[in-house]
N, C-alpha and C. Protein backbone atom coordinates (compact mmCIF):
# COMPACT_ATOMS: atom_id res chain seq x y z
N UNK A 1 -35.13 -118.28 29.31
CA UNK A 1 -35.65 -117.32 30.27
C UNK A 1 -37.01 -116.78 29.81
N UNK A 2 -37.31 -116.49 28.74
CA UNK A 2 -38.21 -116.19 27.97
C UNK A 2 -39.10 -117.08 27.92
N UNK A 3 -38.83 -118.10 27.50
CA UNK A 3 -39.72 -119.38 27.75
C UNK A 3 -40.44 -119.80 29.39
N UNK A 4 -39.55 -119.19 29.76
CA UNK A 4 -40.56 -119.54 31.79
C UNK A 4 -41.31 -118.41 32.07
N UNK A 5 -40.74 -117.32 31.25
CA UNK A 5 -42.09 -116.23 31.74
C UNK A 5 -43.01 -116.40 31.04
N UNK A 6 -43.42 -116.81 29.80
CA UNK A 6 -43.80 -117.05 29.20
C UNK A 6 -44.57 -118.12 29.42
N UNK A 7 -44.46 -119.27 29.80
CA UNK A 7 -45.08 -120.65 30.23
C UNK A 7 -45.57 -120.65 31.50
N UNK A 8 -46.51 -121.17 32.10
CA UNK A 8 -46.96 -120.92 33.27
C UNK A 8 -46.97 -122.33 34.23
N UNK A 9 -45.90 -123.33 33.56
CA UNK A 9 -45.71 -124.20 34.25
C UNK A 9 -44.54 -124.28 35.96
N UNK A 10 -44.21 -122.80 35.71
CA UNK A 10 -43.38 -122.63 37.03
C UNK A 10 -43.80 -120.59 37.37
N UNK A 11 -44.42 -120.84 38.91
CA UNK A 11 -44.68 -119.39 39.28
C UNK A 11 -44.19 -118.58 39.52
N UNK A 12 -43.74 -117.60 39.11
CA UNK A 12 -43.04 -116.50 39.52
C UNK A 12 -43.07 -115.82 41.13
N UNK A 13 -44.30 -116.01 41.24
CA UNK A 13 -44.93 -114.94 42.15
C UNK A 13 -44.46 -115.37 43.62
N UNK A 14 -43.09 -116.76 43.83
CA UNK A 14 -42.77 -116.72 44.99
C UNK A 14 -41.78 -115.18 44.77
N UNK A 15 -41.09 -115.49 43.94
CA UNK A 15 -40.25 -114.43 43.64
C UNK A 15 -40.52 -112.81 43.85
N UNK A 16 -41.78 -113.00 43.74
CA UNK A 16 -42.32 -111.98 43.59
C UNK A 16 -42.61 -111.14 44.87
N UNK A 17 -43.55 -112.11 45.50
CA UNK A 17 -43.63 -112.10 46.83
C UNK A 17 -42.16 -111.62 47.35
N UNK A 18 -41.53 -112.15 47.65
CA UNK A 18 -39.66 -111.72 48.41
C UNK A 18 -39.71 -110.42 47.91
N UNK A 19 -39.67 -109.50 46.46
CA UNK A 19 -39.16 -108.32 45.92
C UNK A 19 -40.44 -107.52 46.90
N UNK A 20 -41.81 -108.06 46.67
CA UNK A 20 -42.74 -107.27 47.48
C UNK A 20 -42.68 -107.01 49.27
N UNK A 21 -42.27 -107.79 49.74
CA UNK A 21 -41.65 -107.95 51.72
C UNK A 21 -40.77 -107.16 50.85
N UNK A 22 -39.26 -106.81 50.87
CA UNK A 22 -38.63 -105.50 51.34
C UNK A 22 -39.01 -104.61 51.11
N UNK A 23 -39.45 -104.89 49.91
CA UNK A 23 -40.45 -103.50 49.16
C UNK A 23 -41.24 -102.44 50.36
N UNK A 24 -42.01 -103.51 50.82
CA UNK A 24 -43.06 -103.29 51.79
C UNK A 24 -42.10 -102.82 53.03
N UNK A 25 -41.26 -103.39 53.64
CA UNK A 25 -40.00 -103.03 54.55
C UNK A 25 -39.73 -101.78 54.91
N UNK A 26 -39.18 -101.62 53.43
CA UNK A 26 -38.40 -100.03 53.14
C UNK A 26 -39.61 -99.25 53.44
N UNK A 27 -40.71 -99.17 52.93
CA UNK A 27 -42.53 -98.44 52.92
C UNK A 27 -42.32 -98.13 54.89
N UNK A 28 -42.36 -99.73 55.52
CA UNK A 28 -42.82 -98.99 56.83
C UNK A 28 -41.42 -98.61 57.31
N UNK A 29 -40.43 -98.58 56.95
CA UNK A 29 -38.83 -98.10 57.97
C UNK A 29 -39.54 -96.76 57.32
N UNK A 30 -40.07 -96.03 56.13
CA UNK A 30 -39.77 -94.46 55.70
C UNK A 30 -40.85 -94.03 56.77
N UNK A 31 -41.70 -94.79 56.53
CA UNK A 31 -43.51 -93.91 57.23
C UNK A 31 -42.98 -94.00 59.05
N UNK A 32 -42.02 -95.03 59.62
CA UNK A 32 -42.09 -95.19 60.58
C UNK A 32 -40.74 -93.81 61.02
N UNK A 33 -39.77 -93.85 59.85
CA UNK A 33 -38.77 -92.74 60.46
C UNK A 33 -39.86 -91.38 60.34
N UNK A 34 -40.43 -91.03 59.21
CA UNK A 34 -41.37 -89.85 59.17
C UNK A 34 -42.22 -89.13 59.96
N UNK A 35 -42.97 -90.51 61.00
CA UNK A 35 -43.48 -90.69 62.11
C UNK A 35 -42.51 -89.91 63.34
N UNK A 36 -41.41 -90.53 63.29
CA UNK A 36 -40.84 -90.06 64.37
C UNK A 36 -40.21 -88.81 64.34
N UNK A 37 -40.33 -88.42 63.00
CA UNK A 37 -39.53 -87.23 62.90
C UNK A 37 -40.54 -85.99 63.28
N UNK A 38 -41.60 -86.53 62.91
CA UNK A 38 -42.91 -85.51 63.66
C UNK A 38 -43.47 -85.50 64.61
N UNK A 39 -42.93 -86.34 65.76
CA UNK A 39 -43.12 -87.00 66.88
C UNK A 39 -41.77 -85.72 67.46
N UNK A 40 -41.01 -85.83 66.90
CA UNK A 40 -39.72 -84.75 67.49
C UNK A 40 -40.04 -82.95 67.52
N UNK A 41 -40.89 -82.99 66.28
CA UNK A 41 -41.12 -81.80 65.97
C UNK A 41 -42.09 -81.80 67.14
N UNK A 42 -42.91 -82.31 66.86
CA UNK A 42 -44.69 -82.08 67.67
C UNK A 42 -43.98 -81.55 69.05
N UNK A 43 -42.92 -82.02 69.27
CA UNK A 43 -42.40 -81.82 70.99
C UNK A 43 -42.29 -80.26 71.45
N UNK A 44 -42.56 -79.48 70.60
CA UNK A 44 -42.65 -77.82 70.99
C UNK A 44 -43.81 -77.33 70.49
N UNK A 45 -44.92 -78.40 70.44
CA UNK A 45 -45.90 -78.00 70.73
C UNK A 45 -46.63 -78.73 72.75
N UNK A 46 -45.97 -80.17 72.48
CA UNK A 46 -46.34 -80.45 74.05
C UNK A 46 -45.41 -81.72 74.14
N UNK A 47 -44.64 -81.61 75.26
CA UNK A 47 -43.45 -82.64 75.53
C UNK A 47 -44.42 -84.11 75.65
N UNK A 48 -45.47 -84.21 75.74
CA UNK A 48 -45.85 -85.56 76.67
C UNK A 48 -46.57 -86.12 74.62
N UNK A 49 -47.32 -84.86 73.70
CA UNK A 49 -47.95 -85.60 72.63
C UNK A 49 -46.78 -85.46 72.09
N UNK A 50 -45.73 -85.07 71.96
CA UNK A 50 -44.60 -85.42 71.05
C UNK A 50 -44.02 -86.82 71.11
N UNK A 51 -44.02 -87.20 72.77
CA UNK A 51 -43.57 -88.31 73.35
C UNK A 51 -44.57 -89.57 72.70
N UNK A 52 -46.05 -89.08 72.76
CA UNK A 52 -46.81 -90.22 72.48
C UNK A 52 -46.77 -90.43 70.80
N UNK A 53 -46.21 -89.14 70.61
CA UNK A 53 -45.99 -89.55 68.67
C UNK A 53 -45.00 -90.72 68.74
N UNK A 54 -44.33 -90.47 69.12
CA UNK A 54 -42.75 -90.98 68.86
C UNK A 54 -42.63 -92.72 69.35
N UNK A 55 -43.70 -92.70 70.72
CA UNK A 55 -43.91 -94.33 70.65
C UNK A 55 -44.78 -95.23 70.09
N UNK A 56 -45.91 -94.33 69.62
CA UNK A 56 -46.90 -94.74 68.99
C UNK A 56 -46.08 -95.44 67.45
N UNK A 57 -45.50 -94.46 66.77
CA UNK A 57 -44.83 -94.66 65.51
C UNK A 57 -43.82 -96.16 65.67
N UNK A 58 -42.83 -96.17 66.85
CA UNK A 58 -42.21 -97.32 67.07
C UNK A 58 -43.20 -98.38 67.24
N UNK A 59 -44.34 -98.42 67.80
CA UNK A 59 -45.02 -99.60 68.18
C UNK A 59 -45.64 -99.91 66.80
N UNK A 60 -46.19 -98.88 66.27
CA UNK A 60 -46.91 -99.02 64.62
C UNK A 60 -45.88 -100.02 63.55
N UNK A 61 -44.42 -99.65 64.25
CA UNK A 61 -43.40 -100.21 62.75
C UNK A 61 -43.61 -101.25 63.37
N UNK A 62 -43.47 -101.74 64.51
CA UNK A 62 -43.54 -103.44 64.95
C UNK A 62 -44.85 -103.91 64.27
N UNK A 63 -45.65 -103.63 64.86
CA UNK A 63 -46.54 -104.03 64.26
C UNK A 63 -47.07 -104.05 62.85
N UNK A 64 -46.74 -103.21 62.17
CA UNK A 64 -46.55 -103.18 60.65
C UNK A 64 -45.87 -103.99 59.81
N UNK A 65 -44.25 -104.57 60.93
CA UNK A 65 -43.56 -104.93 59.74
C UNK A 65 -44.22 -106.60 60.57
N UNK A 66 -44.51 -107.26 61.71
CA UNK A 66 -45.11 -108.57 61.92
C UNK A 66 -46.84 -108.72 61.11
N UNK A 67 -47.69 -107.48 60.84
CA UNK A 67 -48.33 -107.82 60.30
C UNK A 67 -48.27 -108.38 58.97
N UNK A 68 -47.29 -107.09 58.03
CA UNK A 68 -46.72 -107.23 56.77
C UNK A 68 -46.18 -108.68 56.43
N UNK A 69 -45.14 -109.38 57.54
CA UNK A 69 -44.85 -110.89 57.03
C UNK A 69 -45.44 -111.61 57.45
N UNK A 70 -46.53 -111.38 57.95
CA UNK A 70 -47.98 -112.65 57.95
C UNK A 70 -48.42 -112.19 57.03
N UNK A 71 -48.88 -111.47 56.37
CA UNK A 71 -49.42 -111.36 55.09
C UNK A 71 -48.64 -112.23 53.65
N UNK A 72 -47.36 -111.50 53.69
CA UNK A 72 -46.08 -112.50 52.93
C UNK A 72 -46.00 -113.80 52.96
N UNK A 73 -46.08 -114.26 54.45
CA UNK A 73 -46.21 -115.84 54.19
C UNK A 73 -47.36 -116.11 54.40
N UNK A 74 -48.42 -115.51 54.42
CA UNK A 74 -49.90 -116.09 53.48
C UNK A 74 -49.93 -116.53 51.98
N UNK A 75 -49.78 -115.33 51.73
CA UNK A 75 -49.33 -115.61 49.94
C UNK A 75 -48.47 -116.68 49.76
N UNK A 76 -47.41 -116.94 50.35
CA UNK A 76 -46.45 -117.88 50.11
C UNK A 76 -46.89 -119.23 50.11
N UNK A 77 -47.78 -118.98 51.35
CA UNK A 77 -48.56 -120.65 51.50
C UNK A 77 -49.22 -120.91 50.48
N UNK A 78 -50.20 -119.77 49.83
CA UNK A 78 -51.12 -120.18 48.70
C UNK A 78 -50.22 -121.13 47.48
N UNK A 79 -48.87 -120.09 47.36
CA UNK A 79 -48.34 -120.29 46.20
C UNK A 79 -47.72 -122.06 46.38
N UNK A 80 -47.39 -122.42 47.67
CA UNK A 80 -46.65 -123.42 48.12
C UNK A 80 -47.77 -125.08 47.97
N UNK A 81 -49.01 -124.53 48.62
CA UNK A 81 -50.47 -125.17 48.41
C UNK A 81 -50.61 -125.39 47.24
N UNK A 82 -50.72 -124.66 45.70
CA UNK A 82 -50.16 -124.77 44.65
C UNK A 82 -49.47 -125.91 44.18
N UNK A 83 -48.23 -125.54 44.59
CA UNK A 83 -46.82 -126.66 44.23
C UNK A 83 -47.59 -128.12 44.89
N UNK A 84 -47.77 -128.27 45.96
CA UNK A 84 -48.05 -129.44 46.26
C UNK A 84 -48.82 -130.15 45.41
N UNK A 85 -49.84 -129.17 45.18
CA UNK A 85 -51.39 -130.06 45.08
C UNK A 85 -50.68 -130.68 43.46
N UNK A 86 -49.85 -129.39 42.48
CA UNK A 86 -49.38 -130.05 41.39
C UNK A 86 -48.58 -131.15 41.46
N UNK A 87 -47.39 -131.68 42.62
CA UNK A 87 -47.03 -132.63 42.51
C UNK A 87 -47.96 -134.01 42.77
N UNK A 88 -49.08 -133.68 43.41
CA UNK A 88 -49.58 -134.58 43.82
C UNK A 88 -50.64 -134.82 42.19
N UNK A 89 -50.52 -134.21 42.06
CA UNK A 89 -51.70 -134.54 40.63
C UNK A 89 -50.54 -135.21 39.49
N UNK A 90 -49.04 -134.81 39.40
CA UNK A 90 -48.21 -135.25 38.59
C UNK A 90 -48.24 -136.92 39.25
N UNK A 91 -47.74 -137.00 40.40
CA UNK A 91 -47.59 -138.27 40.81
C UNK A 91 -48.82 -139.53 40.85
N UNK A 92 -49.77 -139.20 40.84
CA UNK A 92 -51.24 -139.63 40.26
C UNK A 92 -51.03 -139.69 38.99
N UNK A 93 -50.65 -139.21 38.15
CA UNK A 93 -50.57 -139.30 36.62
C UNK A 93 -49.14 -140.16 36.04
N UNK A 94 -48.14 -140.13 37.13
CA UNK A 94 -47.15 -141.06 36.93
C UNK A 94 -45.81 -140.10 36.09
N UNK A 95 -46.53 -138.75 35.91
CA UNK A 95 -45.18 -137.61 35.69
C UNK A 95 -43.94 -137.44 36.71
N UNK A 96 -42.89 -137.62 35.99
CA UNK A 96 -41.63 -137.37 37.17
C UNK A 96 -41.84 -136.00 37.79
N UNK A 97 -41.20 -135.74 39.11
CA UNK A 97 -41.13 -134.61 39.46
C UNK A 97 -40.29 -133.59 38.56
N UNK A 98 -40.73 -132.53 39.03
CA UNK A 98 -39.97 -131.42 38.18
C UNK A 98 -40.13 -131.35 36.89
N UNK A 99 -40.67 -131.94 35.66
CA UNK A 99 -41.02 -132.11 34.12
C UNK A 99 -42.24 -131.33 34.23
N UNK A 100 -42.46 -130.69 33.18
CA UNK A 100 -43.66 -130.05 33.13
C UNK A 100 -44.39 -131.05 32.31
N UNK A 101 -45.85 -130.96 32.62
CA UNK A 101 -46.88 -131.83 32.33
C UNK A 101 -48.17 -131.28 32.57
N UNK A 102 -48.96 -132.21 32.69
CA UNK A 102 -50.89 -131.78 32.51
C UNK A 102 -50.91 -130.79 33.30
């Protein structure tokens, strides 16, 4: 285990990526309940901007959490673009898959 964090012949950072999406998840479910919870309040100051808090915040989490996993599987691609290009440089060199090498 020590030895793969350690060695940089296998990336972590898909892994990483996954812990960062819920991470990021949980971030917009809090900001988006927080949103709405001041969207409830705001409502005794004026029924119609309380109203526009409250959908604004729902439309923000959509859009937050579809922006958020295009971002996620950006990174993912990089990391995936990566993997390829290494198998393709192993298989040019005549390394089995999966063995670490050049």
């Amino acid at each position: 285990m020590i030895s793969r964090f350690l060695n940089f012949d296998n990336l972590i950072g898909t892994t990483l990526i996954k812990v960062l999406y819920f991470l990021g998840l949980a971030g917009i479910a809090i900001f988006a309940l927080v949103s709405f919870v001041g969207g409830i309040a705001a409502m005794r100051f004026g029924v119609m901007q309380g109203l526009g808090m409250i959908v604004m915040s729902l439309v923000g989490a959509v859009v937050g959490v579809v922006m958020w996993r295009f971002m996620c599987e950006l990174y993912l691609l990089f990391f995936r673009i990566s993997d390829d290009i290494r198998d393709m440089k192993n298989h040019q060199l005549g390394i089995a898959p999966g063995k670490p090498g050049a």
